[in-house]
Structure formats: C-alpha cells, structure tokens
C-alpha atoms as a PDB file:
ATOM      1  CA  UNK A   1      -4.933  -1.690  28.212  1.00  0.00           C
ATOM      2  CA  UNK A   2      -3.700  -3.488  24.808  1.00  0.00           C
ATOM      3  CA  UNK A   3      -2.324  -1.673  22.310  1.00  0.00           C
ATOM      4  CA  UNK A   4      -2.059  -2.875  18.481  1.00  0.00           C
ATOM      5  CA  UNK A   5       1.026  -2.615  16.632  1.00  0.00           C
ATOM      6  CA  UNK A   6       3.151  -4.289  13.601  1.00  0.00           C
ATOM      7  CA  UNK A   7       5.694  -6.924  15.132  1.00  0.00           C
ATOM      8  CA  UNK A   8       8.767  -5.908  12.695  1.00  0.00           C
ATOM      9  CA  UNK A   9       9.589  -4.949   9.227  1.00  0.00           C
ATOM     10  CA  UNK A  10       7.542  -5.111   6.319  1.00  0.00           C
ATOM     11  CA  UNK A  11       8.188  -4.557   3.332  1.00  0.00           C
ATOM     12  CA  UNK A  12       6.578  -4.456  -0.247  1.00  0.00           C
ATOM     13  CA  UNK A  13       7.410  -3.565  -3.700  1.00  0.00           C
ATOM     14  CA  UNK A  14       4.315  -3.482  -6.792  1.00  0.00           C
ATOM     15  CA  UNK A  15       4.483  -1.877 -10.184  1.00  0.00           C
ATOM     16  CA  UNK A  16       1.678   0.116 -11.954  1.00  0.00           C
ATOM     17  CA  UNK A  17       1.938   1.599 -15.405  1.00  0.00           C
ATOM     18  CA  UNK A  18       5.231   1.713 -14.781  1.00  0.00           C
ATOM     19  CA  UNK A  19       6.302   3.661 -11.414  1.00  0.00           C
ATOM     20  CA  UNK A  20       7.635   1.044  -9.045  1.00  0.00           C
ATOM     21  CA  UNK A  21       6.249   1.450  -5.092  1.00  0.00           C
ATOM     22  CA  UNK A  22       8.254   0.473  -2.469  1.00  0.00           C
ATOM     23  CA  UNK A  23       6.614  -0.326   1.079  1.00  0.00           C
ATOM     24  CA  UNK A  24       8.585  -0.166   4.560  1.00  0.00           C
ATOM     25  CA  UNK A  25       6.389  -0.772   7.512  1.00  0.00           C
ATOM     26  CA  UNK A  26       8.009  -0.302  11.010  1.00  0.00           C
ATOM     27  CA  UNK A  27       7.186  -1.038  15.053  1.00  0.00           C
ATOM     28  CA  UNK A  28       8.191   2.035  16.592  1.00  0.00           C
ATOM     29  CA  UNK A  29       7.540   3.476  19.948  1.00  0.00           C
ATOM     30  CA  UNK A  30       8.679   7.577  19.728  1.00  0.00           C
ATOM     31  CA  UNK A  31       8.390  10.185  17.312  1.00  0.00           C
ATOM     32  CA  UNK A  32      12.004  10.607  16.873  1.00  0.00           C
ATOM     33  CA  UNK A  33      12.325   7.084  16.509  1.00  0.00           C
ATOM     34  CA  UNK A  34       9.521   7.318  13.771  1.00  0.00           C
ATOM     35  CA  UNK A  35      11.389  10.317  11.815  1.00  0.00           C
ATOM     36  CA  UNK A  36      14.557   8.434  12.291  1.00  0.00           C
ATOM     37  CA  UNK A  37      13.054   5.854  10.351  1.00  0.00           C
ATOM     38  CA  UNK A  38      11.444   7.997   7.538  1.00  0.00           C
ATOM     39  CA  UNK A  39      15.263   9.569   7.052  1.00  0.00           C
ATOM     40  CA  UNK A  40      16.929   6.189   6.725  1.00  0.00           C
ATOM     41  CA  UNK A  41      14.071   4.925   4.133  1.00  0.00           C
ATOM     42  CA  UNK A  42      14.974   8.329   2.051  1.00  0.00           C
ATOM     43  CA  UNK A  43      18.914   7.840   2.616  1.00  0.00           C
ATOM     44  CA  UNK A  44      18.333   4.271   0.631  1.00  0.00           C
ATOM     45  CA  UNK A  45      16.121   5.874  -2.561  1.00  0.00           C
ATOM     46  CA  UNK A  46      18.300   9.453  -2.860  1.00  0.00           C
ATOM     47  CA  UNK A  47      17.201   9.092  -6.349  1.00  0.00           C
ATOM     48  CA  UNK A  48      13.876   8.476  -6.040  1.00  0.00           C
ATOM     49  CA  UNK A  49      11.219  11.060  -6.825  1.00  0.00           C
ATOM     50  CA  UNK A  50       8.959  10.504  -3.932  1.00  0.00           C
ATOM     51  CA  UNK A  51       9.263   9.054  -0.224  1.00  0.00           C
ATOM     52  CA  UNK A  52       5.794   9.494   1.156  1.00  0.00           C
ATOM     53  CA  UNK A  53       4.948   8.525   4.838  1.00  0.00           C
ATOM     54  CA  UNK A  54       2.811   8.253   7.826  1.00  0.00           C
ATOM     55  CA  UNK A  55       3.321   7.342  11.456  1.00  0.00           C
ATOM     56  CA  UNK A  56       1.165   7.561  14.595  1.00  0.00           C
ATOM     57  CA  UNK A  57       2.764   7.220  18.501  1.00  0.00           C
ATOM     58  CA  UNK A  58       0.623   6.502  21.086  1.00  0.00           C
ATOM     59  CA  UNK A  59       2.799   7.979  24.591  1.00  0.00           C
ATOM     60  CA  UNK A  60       1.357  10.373  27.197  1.00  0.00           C
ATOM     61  CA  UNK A  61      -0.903  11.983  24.156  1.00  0.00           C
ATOM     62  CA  UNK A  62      -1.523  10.300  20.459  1.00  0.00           C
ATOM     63  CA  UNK A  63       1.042  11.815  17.803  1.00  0.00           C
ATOM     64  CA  UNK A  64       0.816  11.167  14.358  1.00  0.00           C
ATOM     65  CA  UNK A  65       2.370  12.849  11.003  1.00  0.00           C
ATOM     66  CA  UNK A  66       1.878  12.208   7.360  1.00  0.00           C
ATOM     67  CA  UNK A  67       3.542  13.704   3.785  1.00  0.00           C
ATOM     68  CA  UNK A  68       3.021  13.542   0.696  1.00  0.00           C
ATOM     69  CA  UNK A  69       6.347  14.853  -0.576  1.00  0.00           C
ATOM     70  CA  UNK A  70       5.376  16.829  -2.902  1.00  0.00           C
ATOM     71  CA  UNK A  71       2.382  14.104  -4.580  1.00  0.00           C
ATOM     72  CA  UNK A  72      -0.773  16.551  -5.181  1.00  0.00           C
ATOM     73  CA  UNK A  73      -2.305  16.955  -2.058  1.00  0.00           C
ATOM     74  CA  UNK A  74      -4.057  14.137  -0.406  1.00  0.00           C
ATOM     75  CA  UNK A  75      -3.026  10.999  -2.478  1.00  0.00           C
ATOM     76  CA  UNK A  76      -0.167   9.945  -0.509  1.00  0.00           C
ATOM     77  CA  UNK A  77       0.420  10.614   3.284  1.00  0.00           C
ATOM     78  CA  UNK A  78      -3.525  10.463   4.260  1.00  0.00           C
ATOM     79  CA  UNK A  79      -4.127   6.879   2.102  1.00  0.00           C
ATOM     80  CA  UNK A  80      -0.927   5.431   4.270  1.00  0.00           C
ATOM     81  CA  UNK A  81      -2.091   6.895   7.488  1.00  0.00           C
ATOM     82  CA  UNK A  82      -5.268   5.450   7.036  1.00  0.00           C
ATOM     83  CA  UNK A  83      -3.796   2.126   6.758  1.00  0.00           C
ATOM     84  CA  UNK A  84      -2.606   2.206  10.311  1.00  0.00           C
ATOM     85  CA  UNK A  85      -5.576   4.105  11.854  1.00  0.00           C
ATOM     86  CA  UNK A  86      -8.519   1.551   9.966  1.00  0.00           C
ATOM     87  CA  UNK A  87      -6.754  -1.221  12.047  1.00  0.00           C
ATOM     88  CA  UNK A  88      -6.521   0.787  15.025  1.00  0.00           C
ATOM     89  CA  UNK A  89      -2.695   0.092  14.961  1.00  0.00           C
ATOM     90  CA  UNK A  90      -0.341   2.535  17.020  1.00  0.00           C
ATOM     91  CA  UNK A  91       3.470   2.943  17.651  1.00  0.00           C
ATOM     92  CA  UNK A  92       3.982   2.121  13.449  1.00  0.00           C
ATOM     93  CA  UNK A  93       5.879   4.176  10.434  1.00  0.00           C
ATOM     94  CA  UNK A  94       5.053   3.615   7.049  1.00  0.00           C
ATOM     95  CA  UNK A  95       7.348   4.633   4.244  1.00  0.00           C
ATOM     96  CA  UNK A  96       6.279   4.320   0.591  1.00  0.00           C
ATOM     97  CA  UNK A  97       8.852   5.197  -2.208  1.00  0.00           C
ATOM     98  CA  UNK A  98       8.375   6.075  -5.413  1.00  0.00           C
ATOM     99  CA  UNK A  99      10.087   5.892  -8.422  1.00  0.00           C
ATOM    100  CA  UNK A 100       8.090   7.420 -11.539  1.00  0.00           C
ATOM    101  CA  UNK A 101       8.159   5.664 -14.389  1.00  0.00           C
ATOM    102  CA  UNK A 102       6.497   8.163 -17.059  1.00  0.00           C
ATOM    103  CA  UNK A 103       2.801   7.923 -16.802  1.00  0.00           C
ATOM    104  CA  UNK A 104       0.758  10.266 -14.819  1.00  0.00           C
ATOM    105  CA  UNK A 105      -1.817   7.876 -12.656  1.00  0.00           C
ATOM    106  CA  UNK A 106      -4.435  10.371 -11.383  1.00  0.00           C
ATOM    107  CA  UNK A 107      -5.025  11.025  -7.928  1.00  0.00           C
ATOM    108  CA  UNK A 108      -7.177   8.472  -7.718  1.00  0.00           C
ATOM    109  CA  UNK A 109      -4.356   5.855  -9.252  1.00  0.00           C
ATOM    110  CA  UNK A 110      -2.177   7.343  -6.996  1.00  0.00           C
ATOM    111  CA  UNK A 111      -4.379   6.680  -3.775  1.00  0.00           C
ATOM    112  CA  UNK A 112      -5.398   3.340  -4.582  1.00  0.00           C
ATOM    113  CA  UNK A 113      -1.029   2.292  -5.438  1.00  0.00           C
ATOM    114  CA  UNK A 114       0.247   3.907  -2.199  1.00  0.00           C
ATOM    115  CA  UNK A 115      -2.859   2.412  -0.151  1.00  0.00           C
ATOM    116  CA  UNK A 116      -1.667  -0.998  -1.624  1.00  0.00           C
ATOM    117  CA  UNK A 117       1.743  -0.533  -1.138  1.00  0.00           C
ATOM    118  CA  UNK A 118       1.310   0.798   2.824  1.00  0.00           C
ATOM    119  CA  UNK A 119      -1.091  -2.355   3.047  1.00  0.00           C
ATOM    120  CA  UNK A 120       0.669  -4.851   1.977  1.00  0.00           C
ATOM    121  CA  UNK A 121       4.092  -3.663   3.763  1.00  0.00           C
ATOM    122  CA  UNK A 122       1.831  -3.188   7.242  1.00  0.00           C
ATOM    123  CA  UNK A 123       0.541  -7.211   6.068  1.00  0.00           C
ATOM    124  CA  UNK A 124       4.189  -8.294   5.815  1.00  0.00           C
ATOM    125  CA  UNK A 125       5.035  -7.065   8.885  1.00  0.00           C
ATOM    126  CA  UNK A 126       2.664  -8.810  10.642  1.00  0.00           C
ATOM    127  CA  UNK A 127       0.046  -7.069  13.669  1.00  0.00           C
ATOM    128  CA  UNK A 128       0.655  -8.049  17.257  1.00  0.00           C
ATOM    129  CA  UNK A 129      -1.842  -6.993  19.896  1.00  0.00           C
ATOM    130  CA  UNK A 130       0.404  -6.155  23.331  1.00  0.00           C
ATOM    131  CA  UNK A 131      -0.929  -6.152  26.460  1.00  0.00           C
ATOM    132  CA  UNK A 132       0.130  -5.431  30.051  1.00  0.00           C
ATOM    133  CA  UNK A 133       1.835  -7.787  31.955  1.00  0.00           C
ATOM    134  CA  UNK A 134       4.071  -8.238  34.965  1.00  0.00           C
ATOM    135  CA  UNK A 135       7.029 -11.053  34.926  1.00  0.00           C
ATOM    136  CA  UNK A 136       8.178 -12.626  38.382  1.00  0.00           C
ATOM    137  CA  UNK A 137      10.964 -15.001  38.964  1.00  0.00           C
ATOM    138  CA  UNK A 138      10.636 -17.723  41.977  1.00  0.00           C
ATOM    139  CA  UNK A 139      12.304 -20.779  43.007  1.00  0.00           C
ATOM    140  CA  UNK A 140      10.699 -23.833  44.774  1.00  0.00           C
ATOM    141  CA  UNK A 141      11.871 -27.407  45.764  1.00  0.00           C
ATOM    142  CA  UNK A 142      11.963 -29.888  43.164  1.00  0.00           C
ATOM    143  CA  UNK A 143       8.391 -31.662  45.106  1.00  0.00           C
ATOM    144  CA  UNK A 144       6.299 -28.489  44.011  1.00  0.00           C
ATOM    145  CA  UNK A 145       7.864 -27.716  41.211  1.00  0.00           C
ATOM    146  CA  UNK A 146       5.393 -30.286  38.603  1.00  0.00           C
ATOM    147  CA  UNK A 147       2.790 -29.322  40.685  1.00  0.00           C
ATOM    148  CA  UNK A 148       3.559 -25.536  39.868  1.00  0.00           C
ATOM    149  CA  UNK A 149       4.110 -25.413  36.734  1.00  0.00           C
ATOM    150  CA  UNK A 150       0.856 -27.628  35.601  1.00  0.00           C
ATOM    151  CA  UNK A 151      -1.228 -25.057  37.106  1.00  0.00           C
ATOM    152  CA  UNK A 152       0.868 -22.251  35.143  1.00  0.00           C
ATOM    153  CA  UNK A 153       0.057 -23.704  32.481  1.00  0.00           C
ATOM    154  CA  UNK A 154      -3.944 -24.404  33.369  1.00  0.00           C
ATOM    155  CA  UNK A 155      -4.563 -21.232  34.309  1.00  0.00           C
ATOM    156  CA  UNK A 156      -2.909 -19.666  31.121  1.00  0.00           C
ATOM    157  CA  UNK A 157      -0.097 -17.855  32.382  1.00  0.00           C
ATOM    158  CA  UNK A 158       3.061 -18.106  30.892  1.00  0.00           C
ATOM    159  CA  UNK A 159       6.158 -19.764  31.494  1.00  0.00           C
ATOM    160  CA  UNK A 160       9.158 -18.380  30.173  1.00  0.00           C
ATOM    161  CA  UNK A 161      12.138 -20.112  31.586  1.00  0.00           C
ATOM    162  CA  UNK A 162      13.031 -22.740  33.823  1.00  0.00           C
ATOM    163  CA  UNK A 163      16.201 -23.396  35.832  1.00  0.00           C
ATOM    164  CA  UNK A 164      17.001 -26.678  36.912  1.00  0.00           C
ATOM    165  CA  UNK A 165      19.780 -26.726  40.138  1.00  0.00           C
ATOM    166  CA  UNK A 166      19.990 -27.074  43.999  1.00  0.00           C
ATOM    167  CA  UNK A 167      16.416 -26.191  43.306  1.00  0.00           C
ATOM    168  CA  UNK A 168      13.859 -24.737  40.590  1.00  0.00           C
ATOM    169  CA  UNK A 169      14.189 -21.327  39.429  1.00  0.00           C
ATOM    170  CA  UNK A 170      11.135 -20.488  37.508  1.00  0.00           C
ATOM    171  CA  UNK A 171      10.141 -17.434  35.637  1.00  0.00           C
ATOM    172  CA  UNK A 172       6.568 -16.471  34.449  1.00  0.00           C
ATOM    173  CA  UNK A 173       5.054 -13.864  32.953  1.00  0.00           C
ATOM    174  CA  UNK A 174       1.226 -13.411  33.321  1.00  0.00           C
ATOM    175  CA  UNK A 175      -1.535 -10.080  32.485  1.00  0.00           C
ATOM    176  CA  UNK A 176      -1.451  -7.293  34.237  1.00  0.00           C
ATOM    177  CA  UNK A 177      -5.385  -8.103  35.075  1.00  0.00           C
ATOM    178  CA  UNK A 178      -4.631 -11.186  36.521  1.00  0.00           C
ATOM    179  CA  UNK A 179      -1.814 -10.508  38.921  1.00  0.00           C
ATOM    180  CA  UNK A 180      -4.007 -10.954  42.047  1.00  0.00           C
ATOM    181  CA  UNK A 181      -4.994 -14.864  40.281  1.00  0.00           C
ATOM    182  CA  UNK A 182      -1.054 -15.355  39.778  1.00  0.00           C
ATOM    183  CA  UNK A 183      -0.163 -14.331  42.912  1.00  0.00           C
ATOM    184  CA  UNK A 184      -2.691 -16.631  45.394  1.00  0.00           C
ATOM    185  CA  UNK A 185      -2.062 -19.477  42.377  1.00  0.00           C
ATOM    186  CA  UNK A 186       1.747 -19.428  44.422  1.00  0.00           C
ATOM    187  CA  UNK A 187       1.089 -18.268  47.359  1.00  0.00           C
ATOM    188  CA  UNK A 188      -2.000 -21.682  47.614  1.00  0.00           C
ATOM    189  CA  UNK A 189       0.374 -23.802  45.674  1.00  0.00           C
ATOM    190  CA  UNK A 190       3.523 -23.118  47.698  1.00  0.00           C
ATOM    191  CA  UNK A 191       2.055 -22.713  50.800  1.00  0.00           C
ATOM    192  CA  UNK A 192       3.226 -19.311  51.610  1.00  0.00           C
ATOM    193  CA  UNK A 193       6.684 -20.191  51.463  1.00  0.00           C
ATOM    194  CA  UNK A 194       7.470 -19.088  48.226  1.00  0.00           C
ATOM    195  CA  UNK A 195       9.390 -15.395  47.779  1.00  0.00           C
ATOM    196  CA  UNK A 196       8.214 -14.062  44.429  1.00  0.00           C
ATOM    197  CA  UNK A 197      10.426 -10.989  42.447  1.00  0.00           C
ATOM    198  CA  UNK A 198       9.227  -8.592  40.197  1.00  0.00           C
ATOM    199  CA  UNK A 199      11.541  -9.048  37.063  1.00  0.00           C
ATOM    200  CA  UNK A 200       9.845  -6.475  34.972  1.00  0.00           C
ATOM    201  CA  UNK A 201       6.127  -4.597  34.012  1.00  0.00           C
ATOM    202  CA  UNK A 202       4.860  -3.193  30.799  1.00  0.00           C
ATOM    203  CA  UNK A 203       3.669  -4.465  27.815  1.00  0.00           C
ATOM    204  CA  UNK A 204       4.039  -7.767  25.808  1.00  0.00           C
ATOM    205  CA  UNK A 205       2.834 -10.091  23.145  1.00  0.00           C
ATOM    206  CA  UNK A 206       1.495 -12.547  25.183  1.00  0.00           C
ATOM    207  CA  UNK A 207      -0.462 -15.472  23.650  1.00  0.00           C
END
C-alpha cells in the first residue's frame, strides 16, 4: 500500500482586496500531532482574526477535522480540506491565517482565497507518494561486492550506504512487494553464503 502525503513545510502568503492569507502546509502522521500544529500556527498570528484549518490522518481508521473559525459557514475549513482530499493526500495539516483588511469578500471570495492559499502552501510543500519497504544490511567479500551492487542497481532496488573495510558492508532498501526478488537476487548472487539483517520496515519515499 502507498500512501500520498506533503514531504515538509509549505508555506504561502497572497493578498486580495486587502486581507493578507497566510498558508502553512504540514506532513504529519497523528491527530495530536496535527492539532499540535494548528496551535503553534495560531501562537504565531495571536492577532490575527482568523486561523482556519484542515487535516486528515490515515492510522488504524481515516481521521480528519476542519474549522472555519468563526468564517460563515463553509468558506474556510471545507475549501482547505478539499485541497488535501482532491489529491488523495493523507497524514497533512493545513493552516490558513487571516488577517482582514476591511473589505467583506463574499463567501464565494472567501472560498476561492483560502482554496488558493491551502493550494499553493500544499504546492510548496511538495507531494511524496510513500510506499512500503523493508531495509537489510549485509556484508560480502570485496570479489562479489561489484557484482552485487550492479544488479542492485538493475533490478531497481536501492542502495543506501556502503561500507568499505575488512570487507563490504552494504545496506539496501527495496519494496515491500519485491522482498521475495531481493532476497533470491542475494541469496543467487552470493551463493547462499550471505547473512542478510532486517534494519527496519514501513514506509518510504522510494524512487
């Protein structure tokens, strides 16, 4: 299973007929984690009239929660929500203060500047698809170890470090759906003499 989400901050600022929006987009990965971010967005603005938001979690069960602080009713929290859920992004907070400069915009003015602001803050910080993957850590003799890593890197897994010593220590980190291919890969290559260690599993931009 993938799962899309922003790969860190974002931020964005625009102006309309005066009241100033400013965008924070986050990665986050629990709800408290998400409301933790929503109260240090407000602790930077305490003057500001308006600190609108929207985050979704995807754990055990989908959570998401939107506000529109006190913006009439539906022109705030549901226009930023819906810039996470249109991209089917998940485990993301998206703050949007604002500071009123005078002129009443509408509710539809006021969708359309917090959709733009959420959108451009969610562009900023960039969308990373994760998958799941399982790292391993090896070392071979210094005669297998070309011959190794070539056929990492042919068969698209990924090598992230190498140690160079007595021998070579090699770590790799490959999908989740292509363990079995990863495994027989070393086990072919090495000849069954090589001990592979689970370093870690979970998910990971992996490209």
């Amino acid at each position: 299973m993938s799962v899309i989400t922003l790969k860190q901050l974002g931020k964005s600022e625009i102006e309309i007929t005066k009241s100033v929006f400013i965008g924070h987009a986050a990665p986050v990965t629990t709800p408290e984690e998400a409301n933790s971010f929503v109260n240090d967005i407000r602790s930077r603005y305490p003057d500001a009239r308006h600190n609108c938001y929207a985050w979704i979690v995807n754990g055990d069960v989908v959570m998401q929660k939107y506000s529109d602080d006190g913006e009439p009713q539906g022109t705030a929290g549901m226009p930023i929500l819906s810039c996470i859920t249109k991209q089917n992004i998940t485990n993301a907070a998206i703050v949007v203060t604002r500071y009123f400069g005078g002129i009443l915009l509408g509710k539809g003015g006021l969708v359309r500047a917090y959709s733009e602001a959420a959108s451009e803050a969610v562009r900023n910080a960039g969308i990373v698809e994760l998958k799941d993957v399982i790292s391993y850590s090896f070392r071979c003799d210094y005669s297998l170890s070309e011959r190794i890593l070539y056929d990492l890197k042919t068969e698209g897994h990924r090598v992230d470090s190498i140690d160079y010593g007595a021998d070579v220590g090699i770590e790799v980190t490959c999908l989740n759906e292509r363990n079995d291919e990863f495994i027989k890969l070393i086990t072919d290559t090495g000849t069954g003499k090589i001990e592979l260690k689970k370093v870690r599993e979970g998910q990971d931009f992996f490209d």
